[in-house]
N, C-alpha and C. Protein backbone atom coordinates (compact mmCIF):
# COMPACT_ATOMS: atom_id res chain seq x y z
N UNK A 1 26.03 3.64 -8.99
CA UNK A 1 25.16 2.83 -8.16
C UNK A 1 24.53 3.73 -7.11
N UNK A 2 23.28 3.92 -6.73
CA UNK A 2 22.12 4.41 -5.90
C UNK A 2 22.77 3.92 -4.74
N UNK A 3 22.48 4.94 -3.91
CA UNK A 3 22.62 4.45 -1.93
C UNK A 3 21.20 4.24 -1.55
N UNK A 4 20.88 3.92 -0.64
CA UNK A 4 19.59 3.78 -0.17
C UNK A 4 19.06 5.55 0.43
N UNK A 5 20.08 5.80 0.93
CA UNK A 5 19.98 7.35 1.14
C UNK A 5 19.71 8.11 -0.05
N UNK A 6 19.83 8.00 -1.31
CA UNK A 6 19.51 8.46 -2.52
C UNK A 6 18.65 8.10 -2.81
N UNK A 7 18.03 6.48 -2.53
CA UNK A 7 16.11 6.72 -2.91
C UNK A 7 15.56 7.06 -1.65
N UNK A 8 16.12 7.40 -0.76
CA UNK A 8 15.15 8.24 0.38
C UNK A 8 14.72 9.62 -0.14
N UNK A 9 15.92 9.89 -1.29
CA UNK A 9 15.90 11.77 -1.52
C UNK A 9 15.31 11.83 -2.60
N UNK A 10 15.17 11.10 -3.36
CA UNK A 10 14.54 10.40 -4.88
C UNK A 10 13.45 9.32 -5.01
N UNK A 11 12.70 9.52 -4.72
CA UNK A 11 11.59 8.46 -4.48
C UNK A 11 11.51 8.20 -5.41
N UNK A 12 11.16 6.77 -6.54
CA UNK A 12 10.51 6.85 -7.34
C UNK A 12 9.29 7.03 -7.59
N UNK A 13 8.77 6.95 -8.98
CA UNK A 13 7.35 7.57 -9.31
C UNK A 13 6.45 6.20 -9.45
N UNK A 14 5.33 6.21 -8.91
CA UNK A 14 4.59 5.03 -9.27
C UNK A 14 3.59 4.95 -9.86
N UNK A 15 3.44 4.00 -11.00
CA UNK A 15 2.35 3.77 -11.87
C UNK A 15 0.75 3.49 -11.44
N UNK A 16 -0.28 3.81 -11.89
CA UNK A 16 -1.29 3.37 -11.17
C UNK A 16 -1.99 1.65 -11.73
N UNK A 17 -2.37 1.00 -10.64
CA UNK A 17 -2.33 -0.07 -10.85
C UNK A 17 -1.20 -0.71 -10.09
N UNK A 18 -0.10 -0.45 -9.39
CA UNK A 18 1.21 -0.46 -9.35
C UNK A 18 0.80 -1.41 -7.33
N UNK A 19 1.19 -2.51 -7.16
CA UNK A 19 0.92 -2.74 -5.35
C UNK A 19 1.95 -1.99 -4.73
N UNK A 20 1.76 -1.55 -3.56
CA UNK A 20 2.69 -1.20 -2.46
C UNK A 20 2.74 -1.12 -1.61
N UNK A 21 3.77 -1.05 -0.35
CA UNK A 21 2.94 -1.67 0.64
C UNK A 21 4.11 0.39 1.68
N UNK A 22 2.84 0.76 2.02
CA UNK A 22 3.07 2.07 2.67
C UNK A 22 3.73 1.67 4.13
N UNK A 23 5.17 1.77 3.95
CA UNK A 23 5.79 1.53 5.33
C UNK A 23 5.20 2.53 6.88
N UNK A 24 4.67 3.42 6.41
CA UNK A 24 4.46 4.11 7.30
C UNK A 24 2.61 3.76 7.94
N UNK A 25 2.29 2.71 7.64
CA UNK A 25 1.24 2.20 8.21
C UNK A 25 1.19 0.59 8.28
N UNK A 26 1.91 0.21 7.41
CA UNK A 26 2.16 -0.96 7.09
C UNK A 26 0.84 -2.32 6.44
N UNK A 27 0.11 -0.76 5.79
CA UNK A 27 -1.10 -1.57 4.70
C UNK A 27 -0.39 -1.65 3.53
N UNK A 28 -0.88 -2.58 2.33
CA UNK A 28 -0.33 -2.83 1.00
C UNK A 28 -1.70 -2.38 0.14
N UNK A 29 -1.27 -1.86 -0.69
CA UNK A 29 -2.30 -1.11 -0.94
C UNK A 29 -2.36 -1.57 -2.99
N UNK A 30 -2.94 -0.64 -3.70
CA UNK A 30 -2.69 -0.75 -5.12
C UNK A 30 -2.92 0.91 -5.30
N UNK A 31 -2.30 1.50 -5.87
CA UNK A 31 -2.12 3.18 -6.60
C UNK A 31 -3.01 3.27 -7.41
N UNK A 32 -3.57 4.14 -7.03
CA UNK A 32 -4.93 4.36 -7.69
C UNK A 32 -4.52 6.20 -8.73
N UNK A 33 -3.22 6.91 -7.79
CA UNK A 33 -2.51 7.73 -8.72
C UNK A 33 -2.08 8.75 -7.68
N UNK A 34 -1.83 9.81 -7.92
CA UNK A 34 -1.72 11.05 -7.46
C UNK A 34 -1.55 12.47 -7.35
N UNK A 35 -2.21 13.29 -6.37
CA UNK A 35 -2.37 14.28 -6.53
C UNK A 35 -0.98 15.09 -5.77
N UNK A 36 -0.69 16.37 -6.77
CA UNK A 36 0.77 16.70 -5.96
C UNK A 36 1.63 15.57 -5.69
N UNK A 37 2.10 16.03 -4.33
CA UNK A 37 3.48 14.92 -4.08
C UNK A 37 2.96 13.39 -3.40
N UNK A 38 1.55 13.15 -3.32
CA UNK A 38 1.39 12.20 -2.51
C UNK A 38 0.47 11.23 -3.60
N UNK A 39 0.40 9.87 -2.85
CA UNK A 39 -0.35 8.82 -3.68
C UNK A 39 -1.60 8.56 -3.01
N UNK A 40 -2.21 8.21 -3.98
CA UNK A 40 -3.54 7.34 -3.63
C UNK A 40 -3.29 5.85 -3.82
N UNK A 41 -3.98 5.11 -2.74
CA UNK A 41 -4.07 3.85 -2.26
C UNK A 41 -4.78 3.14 -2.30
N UNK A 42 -5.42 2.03 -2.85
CA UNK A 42 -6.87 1.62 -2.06
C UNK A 42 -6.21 0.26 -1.73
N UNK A 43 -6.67 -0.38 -0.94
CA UNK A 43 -6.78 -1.66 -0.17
C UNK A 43 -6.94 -2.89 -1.36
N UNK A 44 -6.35 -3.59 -1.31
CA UNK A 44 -6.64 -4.62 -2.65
C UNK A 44 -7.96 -5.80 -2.79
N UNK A 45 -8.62 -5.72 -1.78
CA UNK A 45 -9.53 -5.78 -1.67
C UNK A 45 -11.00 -5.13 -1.93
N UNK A 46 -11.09 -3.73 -2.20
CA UNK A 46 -11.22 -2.80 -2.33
C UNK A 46 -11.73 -2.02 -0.89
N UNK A 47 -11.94 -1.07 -0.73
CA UNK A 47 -12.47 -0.38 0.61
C UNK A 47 -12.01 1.55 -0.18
N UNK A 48 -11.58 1.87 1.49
CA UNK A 48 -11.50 2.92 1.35
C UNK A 48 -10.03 3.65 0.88
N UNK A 49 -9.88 4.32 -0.16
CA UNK A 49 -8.48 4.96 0.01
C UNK A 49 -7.50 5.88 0.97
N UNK A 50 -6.67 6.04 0.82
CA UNK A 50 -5.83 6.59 1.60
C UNK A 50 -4.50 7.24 0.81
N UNK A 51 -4.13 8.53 1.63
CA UNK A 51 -3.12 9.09 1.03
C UNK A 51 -1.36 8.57 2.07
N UNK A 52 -0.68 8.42 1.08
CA UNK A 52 0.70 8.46 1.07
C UNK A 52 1.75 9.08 0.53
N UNK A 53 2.92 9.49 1.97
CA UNK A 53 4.22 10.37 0.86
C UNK A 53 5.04 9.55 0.27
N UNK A 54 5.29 9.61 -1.11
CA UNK A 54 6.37 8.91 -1.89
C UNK A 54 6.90 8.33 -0.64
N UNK A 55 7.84 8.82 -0.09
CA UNK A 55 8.87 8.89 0.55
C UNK A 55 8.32 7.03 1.63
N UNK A 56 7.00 7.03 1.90
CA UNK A 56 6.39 5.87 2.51
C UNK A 56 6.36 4.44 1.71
N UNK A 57 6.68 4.92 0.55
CA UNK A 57 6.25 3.43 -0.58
C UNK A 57 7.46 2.66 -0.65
N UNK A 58 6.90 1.29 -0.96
CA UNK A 58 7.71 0.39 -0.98
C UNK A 58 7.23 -0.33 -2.33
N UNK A 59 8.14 -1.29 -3.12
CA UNK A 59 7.08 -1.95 -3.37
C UNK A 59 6.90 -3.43 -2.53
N UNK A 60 5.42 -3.99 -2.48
CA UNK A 60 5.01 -4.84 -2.24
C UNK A 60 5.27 -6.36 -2.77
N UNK A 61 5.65 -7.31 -1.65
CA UNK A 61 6.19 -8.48 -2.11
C UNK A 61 4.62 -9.33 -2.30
N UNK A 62 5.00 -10.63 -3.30
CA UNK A 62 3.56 -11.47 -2.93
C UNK A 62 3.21 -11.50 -1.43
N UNK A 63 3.90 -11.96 -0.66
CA UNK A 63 3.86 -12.06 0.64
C UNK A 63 3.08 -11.22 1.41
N UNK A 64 3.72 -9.92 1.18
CA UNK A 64 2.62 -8.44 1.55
C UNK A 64 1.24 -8.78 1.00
N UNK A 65 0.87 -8.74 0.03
CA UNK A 65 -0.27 -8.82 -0.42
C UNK A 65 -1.09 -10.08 -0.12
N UNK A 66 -0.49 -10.83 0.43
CA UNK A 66 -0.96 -12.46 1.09
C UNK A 66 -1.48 -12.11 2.78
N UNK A 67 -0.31 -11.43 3.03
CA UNK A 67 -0.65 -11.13 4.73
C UNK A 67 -1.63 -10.20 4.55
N UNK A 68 -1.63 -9.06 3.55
CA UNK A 68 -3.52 -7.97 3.89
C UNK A 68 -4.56 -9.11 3.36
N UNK A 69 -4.34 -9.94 2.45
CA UNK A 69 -5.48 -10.52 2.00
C UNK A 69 -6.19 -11.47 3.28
N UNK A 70 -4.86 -12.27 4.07
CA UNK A 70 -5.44 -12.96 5.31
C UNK A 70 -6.38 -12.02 6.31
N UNK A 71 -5.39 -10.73 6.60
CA UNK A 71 -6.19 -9.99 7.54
C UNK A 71 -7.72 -9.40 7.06
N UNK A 72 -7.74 -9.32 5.93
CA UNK A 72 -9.29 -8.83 5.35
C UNK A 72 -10.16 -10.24 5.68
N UNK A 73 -9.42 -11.34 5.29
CA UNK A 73 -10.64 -12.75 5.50
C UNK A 73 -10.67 -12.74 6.91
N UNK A 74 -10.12 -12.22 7.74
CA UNK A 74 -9.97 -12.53 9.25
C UNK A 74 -10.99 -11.58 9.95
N UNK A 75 -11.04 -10.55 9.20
CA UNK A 75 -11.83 -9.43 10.01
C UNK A 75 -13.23 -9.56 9.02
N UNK A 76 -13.05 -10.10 7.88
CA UNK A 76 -14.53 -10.71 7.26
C UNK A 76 -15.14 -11.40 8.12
N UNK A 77 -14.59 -12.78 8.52
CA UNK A 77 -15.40 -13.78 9.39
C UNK A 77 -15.77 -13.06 10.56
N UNK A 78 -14.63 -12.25 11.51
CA UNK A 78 -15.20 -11.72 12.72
C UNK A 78 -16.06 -11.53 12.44
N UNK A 79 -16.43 -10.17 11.77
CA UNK A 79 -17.83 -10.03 11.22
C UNK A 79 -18.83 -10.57 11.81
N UNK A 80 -18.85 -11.67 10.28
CA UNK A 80 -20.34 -12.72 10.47
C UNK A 80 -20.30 -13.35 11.48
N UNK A 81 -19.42 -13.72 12.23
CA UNK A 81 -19.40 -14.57 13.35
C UNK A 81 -20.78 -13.77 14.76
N UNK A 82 -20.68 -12.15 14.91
CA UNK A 82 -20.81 -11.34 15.14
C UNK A 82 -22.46 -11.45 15.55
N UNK A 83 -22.99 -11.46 14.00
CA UNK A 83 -24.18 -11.19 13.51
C UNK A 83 -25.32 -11.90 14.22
């Protein structure tokens, strides 16, 4: 049986297509793949990517992916509200 200290030292590998939500910023993202030791991210919404160390990934609950989807409609409306 794995310690949690053993997937700190062992990250697993993630598929692209794969959600996750990068503890170390606390966006949820979808793997778009990666170069060397780090992943690519994009926003599930789509936008801009971003890099992450293994070591940052989680995977992503529905929930995660519910709370970025609110905050994207939230900062959508600001927006237009704006205009």
């Amino acid at each position: 049986m794995s310690s949690p200290e053993s997937a700190r030292e062992h990250p697993r590998d993630w598929e692209a297509g794969e959600t996750a939500l990068d503890v170390s910023t606390g966006r949820v993202g979808r793997v778009m793949g990666h170069v060397g030791p780090r992943y690519q991210l994009r926003p599930l919404n789509g936008g801009r990517e971003w890099e992450a160390d293994p070591e940052s990934l989680e995977a992503a609950y529905q929930s995660d992916a519910l709370s970025a989807a609110v905050v994207t409609a939230n900062t959508s409306q600001r927006i237009r509200e704006r205009m």
